[in-house]
N, C-alpha and C. Protein backbone atom coordinates (compact mmCIF):
# COMPACT_ATOMS: atom_id res chain seq x y z
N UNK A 1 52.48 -10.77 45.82
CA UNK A 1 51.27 -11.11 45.18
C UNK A 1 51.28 -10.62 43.74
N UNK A 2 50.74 -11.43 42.70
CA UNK A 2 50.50 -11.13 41.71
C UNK A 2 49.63 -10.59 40.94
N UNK A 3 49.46 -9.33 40.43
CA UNK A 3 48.10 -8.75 40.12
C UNK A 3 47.37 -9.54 38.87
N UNK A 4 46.30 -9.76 38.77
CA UNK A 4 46.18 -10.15 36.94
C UNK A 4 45.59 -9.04 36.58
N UNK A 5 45.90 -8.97 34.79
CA UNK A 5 46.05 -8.20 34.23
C UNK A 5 44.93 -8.61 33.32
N UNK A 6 43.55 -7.63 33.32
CA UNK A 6 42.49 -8.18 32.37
C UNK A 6 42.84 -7.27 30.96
N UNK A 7 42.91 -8.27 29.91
CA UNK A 7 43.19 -7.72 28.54
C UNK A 7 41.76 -7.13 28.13
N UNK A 8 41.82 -5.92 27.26
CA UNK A 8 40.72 -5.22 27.29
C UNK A 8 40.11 -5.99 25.59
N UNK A 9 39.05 -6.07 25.52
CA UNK A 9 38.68 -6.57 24.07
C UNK A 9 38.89 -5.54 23.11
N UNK A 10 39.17 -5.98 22.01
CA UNK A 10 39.40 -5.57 20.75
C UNK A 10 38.32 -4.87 19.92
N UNK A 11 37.33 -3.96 20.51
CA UNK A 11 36.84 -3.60 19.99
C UNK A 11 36.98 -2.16 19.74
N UNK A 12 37.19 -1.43 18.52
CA UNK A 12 37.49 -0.42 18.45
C UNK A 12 36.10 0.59 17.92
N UNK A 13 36.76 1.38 17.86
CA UNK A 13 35.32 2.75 17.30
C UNK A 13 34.97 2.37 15.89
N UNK A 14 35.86 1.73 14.99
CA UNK A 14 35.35 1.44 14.42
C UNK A 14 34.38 0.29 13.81
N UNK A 15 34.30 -0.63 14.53
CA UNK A 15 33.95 -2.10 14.63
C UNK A 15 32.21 -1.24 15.09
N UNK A 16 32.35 -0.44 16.42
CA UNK A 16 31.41 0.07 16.62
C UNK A 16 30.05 0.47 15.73
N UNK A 17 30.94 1.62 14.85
CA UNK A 17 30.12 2.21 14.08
C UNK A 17 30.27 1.34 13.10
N UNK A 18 30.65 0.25 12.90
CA UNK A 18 30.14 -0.40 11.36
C UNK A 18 29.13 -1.45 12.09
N UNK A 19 29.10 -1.82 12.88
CA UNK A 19 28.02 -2.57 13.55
C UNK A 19 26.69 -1.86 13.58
N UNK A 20 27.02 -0.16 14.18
CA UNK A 20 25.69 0.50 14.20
C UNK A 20 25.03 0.67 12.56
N UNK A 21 25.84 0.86 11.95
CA UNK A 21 25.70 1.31 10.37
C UNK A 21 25.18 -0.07 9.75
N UNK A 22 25.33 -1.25 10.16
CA UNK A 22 24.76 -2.35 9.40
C UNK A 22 23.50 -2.71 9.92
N UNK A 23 23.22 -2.52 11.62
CA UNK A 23 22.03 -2.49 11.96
C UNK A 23 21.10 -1.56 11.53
N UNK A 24 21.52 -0.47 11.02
CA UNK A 24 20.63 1.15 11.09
C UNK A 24 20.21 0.46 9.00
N UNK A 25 21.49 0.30 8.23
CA UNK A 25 20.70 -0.52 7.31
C UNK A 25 19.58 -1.58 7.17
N UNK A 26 19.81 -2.28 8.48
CA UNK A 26 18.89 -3.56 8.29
C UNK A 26 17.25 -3.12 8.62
N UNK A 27 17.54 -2.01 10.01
CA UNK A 27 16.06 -1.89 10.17
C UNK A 27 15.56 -0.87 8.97
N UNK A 28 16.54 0.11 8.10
CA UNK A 28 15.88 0.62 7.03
C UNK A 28 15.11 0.23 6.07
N UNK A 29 15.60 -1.29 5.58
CA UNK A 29 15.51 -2.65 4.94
C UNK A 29 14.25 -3.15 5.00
N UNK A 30 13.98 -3.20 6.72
CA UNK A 30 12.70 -4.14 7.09
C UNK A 30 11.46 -2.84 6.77
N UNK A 31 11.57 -1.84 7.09
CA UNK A 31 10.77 -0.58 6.98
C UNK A 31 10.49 -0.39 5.80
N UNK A 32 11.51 -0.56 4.90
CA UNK A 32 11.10 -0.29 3.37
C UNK A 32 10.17 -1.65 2.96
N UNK A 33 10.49 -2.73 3.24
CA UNK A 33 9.81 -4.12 2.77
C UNK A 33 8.63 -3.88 3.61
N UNK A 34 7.99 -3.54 4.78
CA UNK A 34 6.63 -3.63 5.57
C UNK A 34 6.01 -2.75 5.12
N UNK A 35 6.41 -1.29 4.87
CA UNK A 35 6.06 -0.27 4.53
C UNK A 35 5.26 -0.46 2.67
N UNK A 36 6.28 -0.99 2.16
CA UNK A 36 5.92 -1.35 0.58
C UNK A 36 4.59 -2.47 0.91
N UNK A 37 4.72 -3.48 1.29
CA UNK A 37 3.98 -4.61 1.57
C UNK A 37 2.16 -3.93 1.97
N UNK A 38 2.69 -2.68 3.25
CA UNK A 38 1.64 -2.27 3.72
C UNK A 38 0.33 -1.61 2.69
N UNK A 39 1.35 -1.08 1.74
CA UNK A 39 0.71 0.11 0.24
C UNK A 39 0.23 -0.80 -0.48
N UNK A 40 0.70 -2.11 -0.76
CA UNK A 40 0.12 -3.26 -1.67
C UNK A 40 -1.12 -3.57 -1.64
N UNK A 41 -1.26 -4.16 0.16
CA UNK A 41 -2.06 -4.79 0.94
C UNK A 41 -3.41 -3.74 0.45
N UNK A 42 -3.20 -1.85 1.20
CA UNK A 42 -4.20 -1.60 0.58
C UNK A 42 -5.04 -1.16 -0.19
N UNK A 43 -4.30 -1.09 -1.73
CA UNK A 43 -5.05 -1.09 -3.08
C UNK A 43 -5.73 -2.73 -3.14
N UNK A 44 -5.08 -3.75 -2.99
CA UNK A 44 -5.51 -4.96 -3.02
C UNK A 44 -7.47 -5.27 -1.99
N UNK A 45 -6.95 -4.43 -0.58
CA UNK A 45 -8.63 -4.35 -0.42
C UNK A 45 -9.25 -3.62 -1.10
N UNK A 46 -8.91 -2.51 -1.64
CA UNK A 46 -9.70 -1.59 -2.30
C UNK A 46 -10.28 -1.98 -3.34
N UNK A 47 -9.30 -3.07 -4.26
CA UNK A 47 -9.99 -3.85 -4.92
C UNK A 47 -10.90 -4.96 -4.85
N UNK A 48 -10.49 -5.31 -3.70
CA UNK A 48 -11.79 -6.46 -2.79
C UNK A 48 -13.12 -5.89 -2.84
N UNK A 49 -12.64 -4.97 -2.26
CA UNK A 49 -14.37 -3.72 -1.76
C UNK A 49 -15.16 -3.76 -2.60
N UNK A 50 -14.16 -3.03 -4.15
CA UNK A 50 -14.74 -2.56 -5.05
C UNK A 50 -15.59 -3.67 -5.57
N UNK A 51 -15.04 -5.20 -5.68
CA UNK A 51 -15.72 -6.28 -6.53
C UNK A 51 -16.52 -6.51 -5.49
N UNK A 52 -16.66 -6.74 -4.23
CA UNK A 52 -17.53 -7.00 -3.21
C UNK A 52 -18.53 -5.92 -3.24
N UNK A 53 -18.82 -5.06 -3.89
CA UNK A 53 -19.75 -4.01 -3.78
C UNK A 53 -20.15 -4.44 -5.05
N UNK A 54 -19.76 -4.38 -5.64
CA UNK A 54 -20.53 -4.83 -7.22
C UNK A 54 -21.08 -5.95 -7.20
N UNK A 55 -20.46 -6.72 -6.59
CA UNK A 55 -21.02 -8.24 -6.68
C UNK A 55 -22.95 -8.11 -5.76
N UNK A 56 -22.56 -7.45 -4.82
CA UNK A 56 -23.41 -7.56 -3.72
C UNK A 56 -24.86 -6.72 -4.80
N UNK A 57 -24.26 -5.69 -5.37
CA UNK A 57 -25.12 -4.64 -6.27
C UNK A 57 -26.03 -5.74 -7.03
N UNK A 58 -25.23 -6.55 -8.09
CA UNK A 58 -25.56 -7.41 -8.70
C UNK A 58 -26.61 -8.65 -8.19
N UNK A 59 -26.24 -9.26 -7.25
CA UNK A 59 -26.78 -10.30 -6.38
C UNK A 59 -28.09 -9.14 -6.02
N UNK A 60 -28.36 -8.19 -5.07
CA UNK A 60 -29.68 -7.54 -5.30
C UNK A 60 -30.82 -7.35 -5.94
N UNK A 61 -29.99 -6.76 -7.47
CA UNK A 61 -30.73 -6.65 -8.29
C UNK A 61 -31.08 -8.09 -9.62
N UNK A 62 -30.55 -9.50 -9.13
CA UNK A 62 -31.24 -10.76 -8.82
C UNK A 62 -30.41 -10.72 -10.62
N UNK A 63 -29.09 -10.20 -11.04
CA UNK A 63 -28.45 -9.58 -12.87
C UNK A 63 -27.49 -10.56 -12.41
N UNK A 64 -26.92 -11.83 -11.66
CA UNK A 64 -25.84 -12.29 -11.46
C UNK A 64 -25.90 -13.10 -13.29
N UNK A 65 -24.68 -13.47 -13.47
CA UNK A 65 -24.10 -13.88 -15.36
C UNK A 65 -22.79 -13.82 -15.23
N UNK A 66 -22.32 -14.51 -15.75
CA UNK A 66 -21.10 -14.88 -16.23
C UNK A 66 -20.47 -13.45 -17.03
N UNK A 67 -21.41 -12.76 -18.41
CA UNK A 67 -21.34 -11.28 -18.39
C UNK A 67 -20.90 -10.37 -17.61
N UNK A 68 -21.91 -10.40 -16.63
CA UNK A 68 -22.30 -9.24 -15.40
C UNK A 68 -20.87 -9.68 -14.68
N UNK A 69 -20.46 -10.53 -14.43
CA UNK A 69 -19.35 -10.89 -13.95
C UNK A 69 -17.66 -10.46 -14.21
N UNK A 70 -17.61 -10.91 -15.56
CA UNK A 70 -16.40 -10.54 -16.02
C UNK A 70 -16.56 -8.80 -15.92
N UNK A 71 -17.99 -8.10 -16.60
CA UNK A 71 -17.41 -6.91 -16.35
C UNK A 71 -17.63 -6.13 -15.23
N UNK A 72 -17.60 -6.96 -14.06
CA UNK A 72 -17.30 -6.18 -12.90
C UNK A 72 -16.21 -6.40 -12.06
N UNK A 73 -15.44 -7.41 -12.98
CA UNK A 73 -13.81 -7.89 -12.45
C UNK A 73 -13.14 -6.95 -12.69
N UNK A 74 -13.49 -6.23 -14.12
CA UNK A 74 -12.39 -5.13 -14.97
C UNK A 74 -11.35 -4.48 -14.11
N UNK A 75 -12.39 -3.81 -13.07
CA UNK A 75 -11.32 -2.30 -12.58
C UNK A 75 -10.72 -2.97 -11.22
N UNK A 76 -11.47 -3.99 -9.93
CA UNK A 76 -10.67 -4.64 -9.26
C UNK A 76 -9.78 -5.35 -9.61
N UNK A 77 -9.41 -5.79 -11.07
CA UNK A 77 -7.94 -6.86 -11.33
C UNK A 77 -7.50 -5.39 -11.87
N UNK A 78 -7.50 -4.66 -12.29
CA UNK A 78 -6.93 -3.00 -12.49
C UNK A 78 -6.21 -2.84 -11.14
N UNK A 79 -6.79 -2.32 -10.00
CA UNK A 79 -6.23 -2.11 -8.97
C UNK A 79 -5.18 -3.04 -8.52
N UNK A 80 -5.68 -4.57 -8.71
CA UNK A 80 -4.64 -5.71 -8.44
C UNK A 80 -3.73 -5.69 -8.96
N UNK A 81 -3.86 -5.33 -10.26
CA UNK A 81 -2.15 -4.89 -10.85
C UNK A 81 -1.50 -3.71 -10.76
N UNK A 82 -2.50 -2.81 -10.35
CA UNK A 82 -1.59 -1.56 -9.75
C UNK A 82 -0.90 -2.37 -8.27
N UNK A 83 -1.78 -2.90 -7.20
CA UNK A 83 -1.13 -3.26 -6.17
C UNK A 83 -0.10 -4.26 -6.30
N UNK A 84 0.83 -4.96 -7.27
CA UNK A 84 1.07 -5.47 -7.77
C UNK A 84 2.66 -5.12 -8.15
N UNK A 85 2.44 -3.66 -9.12
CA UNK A 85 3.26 -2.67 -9.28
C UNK A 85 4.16 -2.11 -8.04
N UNK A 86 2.94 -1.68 -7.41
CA UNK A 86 3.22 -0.86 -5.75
C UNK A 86 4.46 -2.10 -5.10
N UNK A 87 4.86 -3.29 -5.44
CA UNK A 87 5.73 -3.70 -5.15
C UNK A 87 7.55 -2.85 -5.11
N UNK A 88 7.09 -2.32 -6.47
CA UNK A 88 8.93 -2.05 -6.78
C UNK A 88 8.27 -0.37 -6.82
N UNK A 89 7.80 0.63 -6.95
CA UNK A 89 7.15 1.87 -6.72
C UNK A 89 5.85 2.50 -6.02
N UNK A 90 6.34 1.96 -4.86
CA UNK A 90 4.89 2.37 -3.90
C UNK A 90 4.06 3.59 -4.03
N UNK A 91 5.05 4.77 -4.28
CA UNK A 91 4.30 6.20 -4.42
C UNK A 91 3.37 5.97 -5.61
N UNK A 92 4.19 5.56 -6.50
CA UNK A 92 3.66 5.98 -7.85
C UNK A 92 1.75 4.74 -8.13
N UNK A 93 2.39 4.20 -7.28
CA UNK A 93 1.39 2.82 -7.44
C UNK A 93 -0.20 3.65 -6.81
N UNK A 94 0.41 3.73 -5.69
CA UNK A 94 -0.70 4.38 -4.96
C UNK A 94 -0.98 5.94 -5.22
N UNK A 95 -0.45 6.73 -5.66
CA UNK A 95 -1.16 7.74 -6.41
C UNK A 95 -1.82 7.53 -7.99
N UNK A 96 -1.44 6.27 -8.50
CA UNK A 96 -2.06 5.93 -9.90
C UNK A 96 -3.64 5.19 -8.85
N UNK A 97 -3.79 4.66 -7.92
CA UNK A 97 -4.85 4.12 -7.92
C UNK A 97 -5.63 5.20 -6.86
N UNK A 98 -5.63 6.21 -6.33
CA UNK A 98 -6.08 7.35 -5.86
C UNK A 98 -6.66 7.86 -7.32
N UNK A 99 -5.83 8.39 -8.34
CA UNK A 99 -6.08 9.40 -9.35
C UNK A 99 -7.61 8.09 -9.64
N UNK A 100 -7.24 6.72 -9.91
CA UNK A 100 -7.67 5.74 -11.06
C UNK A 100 -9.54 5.86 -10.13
N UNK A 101 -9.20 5.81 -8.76
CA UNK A 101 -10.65 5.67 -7.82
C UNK A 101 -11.57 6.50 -7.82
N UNK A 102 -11.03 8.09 -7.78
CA UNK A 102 -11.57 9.37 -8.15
C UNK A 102 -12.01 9.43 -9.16
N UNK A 103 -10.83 9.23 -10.28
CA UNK A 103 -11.87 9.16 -11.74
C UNK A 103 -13.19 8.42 -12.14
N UNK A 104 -12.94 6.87 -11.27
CA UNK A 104 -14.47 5.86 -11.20
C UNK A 104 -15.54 6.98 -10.44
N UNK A 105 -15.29 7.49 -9.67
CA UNK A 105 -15.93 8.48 -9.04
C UNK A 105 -16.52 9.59 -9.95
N UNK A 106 -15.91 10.31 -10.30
CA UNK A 106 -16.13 11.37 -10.97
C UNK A 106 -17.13 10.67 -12.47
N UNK A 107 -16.93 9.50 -12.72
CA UNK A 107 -17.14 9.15 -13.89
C UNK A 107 -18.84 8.46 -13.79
N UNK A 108 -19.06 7.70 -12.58
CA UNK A 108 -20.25 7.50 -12.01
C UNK A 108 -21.30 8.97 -11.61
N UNK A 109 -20.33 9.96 -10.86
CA UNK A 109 -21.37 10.78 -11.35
C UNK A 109 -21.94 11.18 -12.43
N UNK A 110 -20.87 11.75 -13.35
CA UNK A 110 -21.07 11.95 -14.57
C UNK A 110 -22.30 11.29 -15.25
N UNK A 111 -22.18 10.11 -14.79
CA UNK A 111 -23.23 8.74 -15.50
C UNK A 111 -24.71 8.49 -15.30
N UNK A 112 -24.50 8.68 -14.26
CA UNK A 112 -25.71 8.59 -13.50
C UNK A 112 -26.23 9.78 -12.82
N UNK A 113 -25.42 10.94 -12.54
CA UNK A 113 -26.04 12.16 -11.55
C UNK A 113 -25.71 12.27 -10.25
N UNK A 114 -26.01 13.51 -10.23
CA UNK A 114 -25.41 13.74 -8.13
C UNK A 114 -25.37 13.05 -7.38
N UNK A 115 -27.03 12.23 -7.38
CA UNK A 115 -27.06 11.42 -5.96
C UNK A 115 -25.93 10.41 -6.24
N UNK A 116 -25.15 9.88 -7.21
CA UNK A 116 -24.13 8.61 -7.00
C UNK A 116 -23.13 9.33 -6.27
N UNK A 117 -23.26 10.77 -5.61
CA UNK A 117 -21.95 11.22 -4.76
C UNK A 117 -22.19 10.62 -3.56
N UNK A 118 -23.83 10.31 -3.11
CA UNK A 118 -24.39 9.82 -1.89
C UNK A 118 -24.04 8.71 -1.38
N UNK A 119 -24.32 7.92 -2.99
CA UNK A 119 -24.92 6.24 -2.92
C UNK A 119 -23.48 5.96 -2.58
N UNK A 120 -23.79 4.59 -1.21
CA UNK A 120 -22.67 4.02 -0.89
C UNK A 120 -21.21 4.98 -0.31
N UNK A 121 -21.83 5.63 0.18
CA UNK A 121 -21.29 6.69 1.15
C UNK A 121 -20.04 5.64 1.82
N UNK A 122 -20.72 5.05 2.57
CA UNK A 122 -20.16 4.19 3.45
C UNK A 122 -19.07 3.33 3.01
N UNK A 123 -19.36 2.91 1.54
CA UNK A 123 -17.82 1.92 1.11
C UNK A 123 -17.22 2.50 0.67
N UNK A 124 -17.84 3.84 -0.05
CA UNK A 124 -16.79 5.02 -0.52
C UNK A 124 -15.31 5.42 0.65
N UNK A 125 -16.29 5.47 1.59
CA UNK A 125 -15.32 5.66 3.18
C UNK A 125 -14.31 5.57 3.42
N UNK A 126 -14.92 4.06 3.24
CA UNK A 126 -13.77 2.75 3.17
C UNK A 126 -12.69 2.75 2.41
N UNK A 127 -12.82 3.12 1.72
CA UNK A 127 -11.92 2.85 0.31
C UNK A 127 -10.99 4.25 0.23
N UNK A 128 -11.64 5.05 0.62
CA UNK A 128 -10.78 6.27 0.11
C UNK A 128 -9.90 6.40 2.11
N UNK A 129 -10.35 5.63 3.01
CA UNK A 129 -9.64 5.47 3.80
C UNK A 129 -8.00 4.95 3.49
N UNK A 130 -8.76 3.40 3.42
CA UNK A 130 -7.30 2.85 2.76
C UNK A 130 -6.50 2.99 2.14
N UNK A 131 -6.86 4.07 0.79
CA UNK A 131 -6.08 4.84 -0.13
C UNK A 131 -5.45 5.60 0.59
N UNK A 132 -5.99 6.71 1.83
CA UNK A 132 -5.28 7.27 2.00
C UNK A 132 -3.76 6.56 3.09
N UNK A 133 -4.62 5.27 3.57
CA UNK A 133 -3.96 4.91 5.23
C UNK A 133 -2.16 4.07 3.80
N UNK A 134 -2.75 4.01 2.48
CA UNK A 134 -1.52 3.27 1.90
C UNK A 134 -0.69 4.48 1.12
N UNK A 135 -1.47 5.53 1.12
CA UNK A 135 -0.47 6.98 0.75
C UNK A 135 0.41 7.44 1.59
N UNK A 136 0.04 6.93 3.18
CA UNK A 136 1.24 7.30 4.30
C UNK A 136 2.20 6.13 4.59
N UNK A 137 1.92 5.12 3.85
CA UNK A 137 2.59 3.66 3.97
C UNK A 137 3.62 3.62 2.66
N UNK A 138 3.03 4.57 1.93
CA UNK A 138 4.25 4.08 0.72
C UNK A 138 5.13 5.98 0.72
N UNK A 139 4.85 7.08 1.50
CA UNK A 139 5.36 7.84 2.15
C UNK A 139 6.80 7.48 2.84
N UNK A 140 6.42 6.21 3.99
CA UNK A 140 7.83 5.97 4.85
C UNK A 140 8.36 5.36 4.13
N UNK A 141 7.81 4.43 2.96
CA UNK A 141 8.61 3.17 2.13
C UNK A 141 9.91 4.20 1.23
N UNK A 142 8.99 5.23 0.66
CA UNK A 142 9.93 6.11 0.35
C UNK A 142 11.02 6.92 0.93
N UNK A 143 10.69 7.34 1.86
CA UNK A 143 11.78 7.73 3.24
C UNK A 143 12.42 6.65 3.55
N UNK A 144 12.50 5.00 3.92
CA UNK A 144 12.91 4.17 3.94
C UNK A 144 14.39 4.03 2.89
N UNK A 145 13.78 4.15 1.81
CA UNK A 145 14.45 3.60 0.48
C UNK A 145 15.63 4.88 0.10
N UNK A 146 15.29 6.31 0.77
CA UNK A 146 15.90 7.13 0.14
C UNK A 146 17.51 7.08 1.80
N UNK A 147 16.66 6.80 2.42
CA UNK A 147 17.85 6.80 3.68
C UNK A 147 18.67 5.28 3.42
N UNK A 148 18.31 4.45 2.85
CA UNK A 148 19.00 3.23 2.40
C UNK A 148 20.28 4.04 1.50
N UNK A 149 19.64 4.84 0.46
CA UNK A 149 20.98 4.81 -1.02
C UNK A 149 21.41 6.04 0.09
N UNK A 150 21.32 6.84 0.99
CA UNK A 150 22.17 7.77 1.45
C UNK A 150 23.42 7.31 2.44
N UNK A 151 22.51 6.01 3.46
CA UNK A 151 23.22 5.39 4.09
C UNK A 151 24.62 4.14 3.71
């Protein structure tokens, strides 16, 4: 009787680890692109909010104008081009629009007095949520990007 003889495949240790090493790049890849995308996404609401709160302010107090308008676009197309930025430097994007939100903050008090620490509590919330939920999003983008040039 004749035994057969199964030829073993050609795969060696190294075929292995360059397979693992191109996958371990790719999902670094997708992490850095979702992660960046994620930090974009939320300065971009923050800038929604911000014009959706003004707008709504406006519409209230019955001041809607073409005026009243453009200058309450100012600092949401601000943020839009920081989120914008946050494409190719997520950290930096999203700590320029943290520093940029605080300062509107600090600057409304200034303007108006204490109680504007109160007023609108609630979208304040909001906003300094998302700032923070895109400070831990452009965090991994950075961990992402730095295990890419190591890998």
């Amino acid at each position: 009787m004749e035994q057969m003889q199964v030829q073993p495949t050609e795969t060696t240790a190294t075929d292995i680890v360059s397979e693992h090493y191109d996958t371990y790049k790719e999902v670094q890849q997708d992490i850095l692109e979702t992660e960046t995308r994620k930090t974009r996404n939320a300065i971009l609401i923050v800038a929604a909010l911000l014009f959706g709160s003004d707008l709504l302010a406006l519409l209230m107090a019955n001041a809607v104008s073409g005026t009243n308008l453009l200058y309450i676009l100012i600092v949401p197309v601000i943020f839009a081009t920081i989120g914008i930025f946050a494409l190719k430097q997520p950290l930096a994007a999203i700590i320029t629009a943290i520093v940029l939100y605080v300062s509107l903050w600090a600057f409304n008090v200034y303007i108006y007095g204490g109680a504007q620490i109160l007023s609108g509590l609630i979208m304040k919330a909001i906003a300094v949520t998302f700032l923070l939920m895109g400070l831990n999003h452009a965090r991994e983008a950075v961990k992402a990007r730095k295990n890419l040039k190591s890998a």
